[in-house]
N, C-alpha and C. Protein backbone atom coordinates (compact mmCIF):
# COMPACT_ATOMS: atom_id res chain seq x y z
N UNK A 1 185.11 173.00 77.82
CA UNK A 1 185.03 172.95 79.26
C UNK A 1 183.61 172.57 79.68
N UNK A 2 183.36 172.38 80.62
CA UNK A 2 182.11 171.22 81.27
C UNK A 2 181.31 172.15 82.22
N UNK A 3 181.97 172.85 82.54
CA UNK A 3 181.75 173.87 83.70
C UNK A 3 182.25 175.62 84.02
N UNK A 4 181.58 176.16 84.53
CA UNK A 4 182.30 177.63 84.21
C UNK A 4 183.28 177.05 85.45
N UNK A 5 183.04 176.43 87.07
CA UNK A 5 184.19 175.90 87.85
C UNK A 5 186.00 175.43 87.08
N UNK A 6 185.53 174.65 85.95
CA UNK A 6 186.10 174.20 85.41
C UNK A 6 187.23 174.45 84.41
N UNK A 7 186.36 175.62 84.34
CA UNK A 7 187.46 176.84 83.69
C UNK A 7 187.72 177.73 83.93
N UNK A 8 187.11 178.32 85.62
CA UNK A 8 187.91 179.06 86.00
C UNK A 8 189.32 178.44 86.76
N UNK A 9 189.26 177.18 87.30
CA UNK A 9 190.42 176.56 87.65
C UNK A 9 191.25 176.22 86.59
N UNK A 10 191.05 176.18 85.37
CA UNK A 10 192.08 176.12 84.16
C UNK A 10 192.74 177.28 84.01
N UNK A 11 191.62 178.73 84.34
CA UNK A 11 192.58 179.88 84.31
C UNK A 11 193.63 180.01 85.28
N UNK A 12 193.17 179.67 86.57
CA UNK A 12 194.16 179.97 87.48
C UNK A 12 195.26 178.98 87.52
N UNK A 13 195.24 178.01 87.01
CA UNK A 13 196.71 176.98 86.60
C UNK A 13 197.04 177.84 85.77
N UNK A 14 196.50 178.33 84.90
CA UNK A 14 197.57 179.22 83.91
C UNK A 14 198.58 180.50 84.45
N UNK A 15 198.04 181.10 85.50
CA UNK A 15 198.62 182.39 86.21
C UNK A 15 199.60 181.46 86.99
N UNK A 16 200.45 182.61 87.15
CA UNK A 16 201.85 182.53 88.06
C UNK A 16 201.35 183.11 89.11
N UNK A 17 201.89 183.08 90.16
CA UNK A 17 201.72 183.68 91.58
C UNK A 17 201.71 185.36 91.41
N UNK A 18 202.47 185.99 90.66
CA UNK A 18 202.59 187.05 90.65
C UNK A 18 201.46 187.44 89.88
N UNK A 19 201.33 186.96 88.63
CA UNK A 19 199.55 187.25 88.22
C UNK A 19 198.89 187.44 88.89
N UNK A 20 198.60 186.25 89.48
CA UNK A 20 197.31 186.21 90.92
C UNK A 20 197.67 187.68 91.52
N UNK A 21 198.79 188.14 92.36
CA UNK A 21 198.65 189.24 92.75
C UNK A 21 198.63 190.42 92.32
N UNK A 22 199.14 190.51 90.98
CA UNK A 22 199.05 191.76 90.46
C UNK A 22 196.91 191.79 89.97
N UNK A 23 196.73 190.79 89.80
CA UNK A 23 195.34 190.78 89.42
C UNK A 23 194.24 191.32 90.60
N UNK A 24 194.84 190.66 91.76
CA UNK A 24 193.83 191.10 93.04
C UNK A 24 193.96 192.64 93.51
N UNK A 25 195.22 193.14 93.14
CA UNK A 25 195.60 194.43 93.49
C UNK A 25 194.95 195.45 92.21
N UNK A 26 195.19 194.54 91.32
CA UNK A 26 193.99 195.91 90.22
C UNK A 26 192.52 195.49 90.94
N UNK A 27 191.80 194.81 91.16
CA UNK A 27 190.77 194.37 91.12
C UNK A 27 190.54 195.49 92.45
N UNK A 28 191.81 195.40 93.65
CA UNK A 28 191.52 196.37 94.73
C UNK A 28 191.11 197.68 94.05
N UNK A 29 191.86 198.10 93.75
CA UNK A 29 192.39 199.48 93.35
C UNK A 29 191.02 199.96 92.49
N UNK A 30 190.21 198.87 91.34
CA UNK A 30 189.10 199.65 91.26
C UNK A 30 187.76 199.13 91.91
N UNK A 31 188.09 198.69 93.06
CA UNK A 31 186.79 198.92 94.15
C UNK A 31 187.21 200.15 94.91
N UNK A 32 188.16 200.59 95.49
CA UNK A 32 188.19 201.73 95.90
C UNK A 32 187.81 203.31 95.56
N UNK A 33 187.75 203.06 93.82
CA UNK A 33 187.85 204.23 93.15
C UNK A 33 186.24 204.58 92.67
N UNK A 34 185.78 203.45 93.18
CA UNK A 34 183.96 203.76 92.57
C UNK A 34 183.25 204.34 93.67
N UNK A 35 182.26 205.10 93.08
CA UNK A 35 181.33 206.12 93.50
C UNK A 35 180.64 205.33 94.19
N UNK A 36 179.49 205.36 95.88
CA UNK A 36 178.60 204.34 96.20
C UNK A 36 177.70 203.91 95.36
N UNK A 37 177.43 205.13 94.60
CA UNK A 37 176.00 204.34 93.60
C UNK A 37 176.99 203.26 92.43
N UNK A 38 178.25 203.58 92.12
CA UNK A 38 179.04 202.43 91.46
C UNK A 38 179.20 201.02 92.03
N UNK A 39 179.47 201.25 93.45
CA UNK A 39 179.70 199.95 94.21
C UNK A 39 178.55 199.31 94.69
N UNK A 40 177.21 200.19 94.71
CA UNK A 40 175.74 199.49 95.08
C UNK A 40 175.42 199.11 93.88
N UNK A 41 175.57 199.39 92.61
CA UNK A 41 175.20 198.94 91.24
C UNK A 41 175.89 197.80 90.60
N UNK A 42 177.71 197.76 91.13
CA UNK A 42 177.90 196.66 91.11
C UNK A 42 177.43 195.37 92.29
N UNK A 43 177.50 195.79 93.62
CA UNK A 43 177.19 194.98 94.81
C UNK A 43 175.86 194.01 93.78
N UNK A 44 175.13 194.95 93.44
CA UNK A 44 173.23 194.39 92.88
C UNK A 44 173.69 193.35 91.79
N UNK A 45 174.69 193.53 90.62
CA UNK A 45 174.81 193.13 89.63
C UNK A 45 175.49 191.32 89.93
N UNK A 46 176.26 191.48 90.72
CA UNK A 46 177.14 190.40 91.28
C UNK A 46 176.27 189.32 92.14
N UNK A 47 175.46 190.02 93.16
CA UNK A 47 174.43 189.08 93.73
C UNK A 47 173.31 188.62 92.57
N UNK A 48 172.94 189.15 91.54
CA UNK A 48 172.16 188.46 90.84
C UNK A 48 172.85 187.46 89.88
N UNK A 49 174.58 188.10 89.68
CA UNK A 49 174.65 186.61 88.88
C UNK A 49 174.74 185.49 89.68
N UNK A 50 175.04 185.83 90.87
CA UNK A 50 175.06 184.60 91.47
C UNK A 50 173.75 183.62 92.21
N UNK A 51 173.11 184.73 92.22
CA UNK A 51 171.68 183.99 92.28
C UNK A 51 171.30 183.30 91.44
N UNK A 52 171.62 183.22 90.12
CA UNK A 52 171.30 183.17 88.42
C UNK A 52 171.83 181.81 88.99
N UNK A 53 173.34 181.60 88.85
CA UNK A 53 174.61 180.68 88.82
C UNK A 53 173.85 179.91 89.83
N UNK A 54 173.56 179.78 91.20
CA UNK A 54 172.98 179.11 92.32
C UNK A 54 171.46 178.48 91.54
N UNK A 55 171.32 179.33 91.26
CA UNK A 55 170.01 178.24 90.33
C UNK A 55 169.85 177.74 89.48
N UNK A 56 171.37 177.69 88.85
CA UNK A 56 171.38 176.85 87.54
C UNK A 56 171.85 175.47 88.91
N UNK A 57 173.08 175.37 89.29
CA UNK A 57 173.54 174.54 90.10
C UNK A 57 172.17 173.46 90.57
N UNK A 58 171.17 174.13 91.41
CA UNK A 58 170.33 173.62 92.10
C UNK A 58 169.08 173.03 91.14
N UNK A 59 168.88 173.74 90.45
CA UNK A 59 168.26 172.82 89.41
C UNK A 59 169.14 172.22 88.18
């Protein structure tokens, strides 16, 4: 694959509709269940990869 874009759109051709939703509904289910310092530790972790990812892009 050429791109992480690239393969995350290869994953999602692979899922069925019902994947997709059973996937977003776990994904709910454990944001709800984390502690704030869980969800501020992930919130921190997620903005830096994507800061990371945005600066690979841009340079």
């Amino acid at each position: 694959m050429a791109s992480t874009k690239e393969y995350l759109d290869f994953i999602m051709e692979q899922l069925s509709d019902l994947d997709e939703v059973v996937i977003a509904l776990y994904q709910w289910l454990q944001l709800q269940r984390r502690s704030p310092e869980e969800y501020e530790a992930w919130f921190d972790g997620v903005a830096k990869e994507c800061e990371i990812l945005e600066l690979k892009i841009v340079f």
